[in-house]
C-alpha atoms as a PDB file:
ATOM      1  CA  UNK A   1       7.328 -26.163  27.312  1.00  0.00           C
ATOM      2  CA  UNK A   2      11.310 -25.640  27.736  1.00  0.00           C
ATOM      3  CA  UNK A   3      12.950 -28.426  29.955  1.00  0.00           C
ATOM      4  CA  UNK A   4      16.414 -29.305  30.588  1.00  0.00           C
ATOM      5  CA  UNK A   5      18.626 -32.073  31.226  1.00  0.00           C
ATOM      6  CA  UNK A   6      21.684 -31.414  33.816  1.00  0.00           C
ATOM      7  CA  UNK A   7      25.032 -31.072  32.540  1.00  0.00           C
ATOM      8  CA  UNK A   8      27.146 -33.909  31.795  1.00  0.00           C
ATOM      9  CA  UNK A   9      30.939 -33.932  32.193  1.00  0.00           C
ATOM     10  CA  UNK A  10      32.749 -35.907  29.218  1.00  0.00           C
ATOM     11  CA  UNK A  11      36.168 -36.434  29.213  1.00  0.00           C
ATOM     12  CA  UNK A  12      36.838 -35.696  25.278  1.00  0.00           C
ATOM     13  CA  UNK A  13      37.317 -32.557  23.823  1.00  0.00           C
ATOM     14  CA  UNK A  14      33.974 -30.261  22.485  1.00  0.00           C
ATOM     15  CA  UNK A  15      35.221 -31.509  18.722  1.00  0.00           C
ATOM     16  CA  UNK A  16      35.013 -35.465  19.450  1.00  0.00           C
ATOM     17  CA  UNK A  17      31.557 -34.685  21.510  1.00  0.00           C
ATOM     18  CA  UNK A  18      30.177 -32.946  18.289  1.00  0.00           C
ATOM     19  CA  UNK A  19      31.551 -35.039  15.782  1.00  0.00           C
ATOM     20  CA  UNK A  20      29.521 -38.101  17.623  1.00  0.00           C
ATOM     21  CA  UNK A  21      26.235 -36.047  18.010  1.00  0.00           C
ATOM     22  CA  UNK A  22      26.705 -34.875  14.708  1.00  0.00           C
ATOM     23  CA  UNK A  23      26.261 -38.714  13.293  1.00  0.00           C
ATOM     24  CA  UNK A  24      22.564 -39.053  14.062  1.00  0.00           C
ATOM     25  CA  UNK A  25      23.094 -43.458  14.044  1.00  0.00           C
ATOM     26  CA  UNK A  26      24.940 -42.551  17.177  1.00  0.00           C
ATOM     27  CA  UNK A  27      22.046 -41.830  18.761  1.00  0.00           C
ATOM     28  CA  UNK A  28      20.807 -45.744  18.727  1.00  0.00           C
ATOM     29  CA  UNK A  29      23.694 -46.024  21.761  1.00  0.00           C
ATOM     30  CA  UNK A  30      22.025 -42.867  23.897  1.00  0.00           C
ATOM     31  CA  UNK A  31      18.591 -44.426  23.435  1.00  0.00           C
ATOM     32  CA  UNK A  32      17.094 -45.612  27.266  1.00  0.00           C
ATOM     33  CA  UNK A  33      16.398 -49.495  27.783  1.00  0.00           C
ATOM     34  CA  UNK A  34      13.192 -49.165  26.678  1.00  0.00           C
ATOM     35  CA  UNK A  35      13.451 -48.384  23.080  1.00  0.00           C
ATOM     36  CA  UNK A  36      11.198 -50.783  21.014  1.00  0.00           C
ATOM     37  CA  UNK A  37      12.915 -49.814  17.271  1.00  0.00           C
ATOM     38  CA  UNK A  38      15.431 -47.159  16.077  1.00  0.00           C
ATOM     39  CA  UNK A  39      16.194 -46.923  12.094  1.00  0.00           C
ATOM     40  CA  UNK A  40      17.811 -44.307  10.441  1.00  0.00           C
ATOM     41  CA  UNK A  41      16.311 -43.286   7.577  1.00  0.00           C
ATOM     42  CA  UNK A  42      18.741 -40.716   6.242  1.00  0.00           C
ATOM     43  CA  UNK A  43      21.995 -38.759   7.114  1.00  0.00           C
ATOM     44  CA  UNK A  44      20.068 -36.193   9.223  1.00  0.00           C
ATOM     45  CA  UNK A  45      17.095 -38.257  10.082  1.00  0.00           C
ATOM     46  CA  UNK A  46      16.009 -40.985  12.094  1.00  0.00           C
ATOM     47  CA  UNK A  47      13.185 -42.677  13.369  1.00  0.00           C
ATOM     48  CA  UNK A  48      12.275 -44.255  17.122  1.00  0.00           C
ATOM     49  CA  UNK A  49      10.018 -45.646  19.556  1.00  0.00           C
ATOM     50  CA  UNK A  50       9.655 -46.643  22.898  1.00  0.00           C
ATOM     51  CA  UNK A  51       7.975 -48.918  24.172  1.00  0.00           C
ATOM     52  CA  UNK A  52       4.202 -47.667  24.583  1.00  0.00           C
ATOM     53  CA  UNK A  53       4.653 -44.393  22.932  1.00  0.00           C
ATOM     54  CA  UNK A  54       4.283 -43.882  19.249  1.00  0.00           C
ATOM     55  CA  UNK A  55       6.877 -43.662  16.568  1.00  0.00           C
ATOM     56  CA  UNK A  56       9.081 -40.105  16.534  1.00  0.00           C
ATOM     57  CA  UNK A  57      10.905 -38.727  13.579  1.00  0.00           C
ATOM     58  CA  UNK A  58      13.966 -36.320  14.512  1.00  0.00           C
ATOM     59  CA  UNK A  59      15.910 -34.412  11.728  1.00  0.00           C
ATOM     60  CA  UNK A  60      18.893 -32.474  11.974  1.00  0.00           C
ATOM     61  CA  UNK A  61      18.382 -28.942  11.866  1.00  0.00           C
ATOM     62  CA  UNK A  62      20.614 -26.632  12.665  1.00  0.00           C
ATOM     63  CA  UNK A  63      24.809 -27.458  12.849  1.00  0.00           C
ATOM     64  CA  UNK A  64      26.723 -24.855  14.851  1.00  0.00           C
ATOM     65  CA  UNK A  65      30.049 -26.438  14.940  1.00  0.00           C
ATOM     66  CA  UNK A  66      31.579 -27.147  17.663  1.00  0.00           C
ATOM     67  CA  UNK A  67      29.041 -26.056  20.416  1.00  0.00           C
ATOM     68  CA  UNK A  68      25.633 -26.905  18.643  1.00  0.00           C
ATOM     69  CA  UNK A  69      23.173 -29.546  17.814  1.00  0.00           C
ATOM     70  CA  UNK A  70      19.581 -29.188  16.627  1.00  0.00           C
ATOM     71  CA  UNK A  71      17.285 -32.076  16.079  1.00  0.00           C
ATOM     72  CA  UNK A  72      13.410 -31.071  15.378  1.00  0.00           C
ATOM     73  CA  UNK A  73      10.469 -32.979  14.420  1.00  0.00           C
ATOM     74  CA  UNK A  74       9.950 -34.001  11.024  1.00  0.00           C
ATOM     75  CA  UNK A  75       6.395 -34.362  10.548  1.00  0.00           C
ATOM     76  CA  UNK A  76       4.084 -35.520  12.964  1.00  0.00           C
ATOM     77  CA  UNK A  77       1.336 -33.107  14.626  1.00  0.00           C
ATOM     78  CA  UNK A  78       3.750 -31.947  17.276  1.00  0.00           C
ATOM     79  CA  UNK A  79       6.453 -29.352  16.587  1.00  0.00           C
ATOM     80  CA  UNK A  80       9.392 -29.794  19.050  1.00  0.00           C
ATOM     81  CA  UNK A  81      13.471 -29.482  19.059  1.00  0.00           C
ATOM     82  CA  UNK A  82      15.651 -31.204  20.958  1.00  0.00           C
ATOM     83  CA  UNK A  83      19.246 -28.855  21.222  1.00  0.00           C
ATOM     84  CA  UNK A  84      22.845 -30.495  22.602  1.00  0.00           C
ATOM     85  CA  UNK A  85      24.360 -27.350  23.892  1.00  0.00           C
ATOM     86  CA  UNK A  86      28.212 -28.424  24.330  1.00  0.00           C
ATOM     87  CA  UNK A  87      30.742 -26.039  26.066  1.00  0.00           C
ATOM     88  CA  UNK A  88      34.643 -26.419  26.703  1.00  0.00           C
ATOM     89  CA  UNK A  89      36.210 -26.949  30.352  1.00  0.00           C
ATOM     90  CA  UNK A  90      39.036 -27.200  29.033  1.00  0.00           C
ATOM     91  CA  UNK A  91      40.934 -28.464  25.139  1.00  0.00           C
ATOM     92  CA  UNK A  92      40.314 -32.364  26.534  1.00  0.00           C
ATOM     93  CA  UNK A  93      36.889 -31.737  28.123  1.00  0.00           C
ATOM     94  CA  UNK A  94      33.590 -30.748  27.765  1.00  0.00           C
ATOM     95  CA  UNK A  95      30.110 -30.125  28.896  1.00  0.00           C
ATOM     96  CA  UNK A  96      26.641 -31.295  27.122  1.00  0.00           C
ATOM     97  CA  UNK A  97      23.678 -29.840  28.221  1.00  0.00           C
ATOM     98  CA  UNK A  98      20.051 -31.063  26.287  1.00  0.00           C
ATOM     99  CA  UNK A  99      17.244 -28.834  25.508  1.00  0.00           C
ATOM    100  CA  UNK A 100      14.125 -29.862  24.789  1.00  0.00           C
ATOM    101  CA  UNK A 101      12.022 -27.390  23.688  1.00  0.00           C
ATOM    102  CA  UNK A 102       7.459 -27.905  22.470  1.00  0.00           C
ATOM    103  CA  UNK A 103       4.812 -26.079  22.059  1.00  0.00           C
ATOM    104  CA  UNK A 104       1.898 -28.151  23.551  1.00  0.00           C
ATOM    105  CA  UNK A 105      -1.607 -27.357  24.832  1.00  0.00           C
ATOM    106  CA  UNK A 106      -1.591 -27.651  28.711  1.00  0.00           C
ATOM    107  CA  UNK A 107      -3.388 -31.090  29.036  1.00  0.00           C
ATOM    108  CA  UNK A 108      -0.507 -32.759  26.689  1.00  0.00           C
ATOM    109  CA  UNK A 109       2.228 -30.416  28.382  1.00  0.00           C
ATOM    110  CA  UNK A 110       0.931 -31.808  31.752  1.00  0.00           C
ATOM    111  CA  UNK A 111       0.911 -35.858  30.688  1.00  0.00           C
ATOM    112  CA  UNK A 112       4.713 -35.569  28.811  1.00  0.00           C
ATOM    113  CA  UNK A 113       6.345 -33.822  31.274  1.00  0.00           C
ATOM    114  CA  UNK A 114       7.671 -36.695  33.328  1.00  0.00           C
ATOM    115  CA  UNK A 115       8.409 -39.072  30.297  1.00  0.00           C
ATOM    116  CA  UNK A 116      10.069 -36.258  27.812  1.00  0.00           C
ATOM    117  CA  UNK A 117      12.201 -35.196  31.286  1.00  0.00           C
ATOM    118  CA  UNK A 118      13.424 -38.871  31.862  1.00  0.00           C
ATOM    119  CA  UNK A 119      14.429 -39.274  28.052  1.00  0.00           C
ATOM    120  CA  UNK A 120      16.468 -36.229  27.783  1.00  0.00           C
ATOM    121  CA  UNK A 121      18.322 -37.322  30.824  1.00  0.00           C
ATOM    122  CA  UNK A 122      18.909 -40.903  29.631  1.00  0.00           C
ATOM    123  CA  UNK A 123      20.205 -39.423  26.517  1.00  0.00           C
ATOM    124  CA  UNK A 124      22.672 -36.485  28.272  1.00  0.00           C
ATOM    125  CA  UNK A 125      23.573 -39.324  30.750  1.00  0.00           C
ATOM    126  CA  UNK A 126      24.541 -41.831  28.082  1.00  0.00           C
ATOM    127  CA  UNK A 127      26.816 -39.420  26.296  1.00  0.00           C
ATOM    128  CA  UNK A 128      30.184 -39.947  28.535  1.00  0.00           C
ATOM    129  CA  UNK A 129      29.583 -44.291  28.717  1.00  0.00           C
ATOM    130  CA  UNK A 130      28.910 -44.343  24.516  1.00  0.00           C
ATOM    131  CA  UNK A 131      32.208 -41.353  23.084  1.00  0.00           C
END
């Protein structure tokens, strides 16, 4: 399952949009409304929850500096990635674009579609309001 948030507009350059992905606690200030507990548990990892849903591990892995961001699973049953694609408009702004990328049996495809479609946007639409 490959889904896609739109691309977001942010007024600082593809270096300062990075440099704040690239600090996972960041993340805490993309998170939607309904997040229920966010901890980080090392430099490249954190843990959250929303509300309902169970608890979700991400780890950093993959850097390509300035234009990309990996964050994967770390453990779980459920192997996913979630990729911040950022490209240049122009030296003082940028674009973010957020991949989210599963491999999931059609039944589970069909009930996260919706929810995992909503998050990514929250996040991507976050981005500009917390740089």
């Amino acid at each position: 399952m490959n889904l896609e948030s739109p691309k977001i507009s942010v007024s600082k350059s593809p270096e300062e949009v990075f440099n704040f992905l690239s600090d996972i606690k960041n993340f805490e200030s993309l998170m939607p409304e309904n997040i229920s507990k966010f901890e980080v548990l090392d430099e490249d990892k954190f843990l959250f929850a929303l509300k309902g849903m169970p608890e979700i591990i991400l780890k950093k892995k993959e850097v390509i500096h300035p234009n990309k961001i990996v964050l994967g699973a770390a453990g779980g049953k459920i192997d996913f990635s979630l990729i911040a694609n950022i490209s240049e408009v122009n030296p003082t702004s940028s674009e973010v674009k957020l991949d989210f990328t599963g491999d999931f049996n059609p039944m589970m495809a069909m009930m996260i579609k919706s929810p995992i479609s909503k998050f990514i946007e929250t996040l991507a639409t976050s981005i500009p309001k917390s740089i």
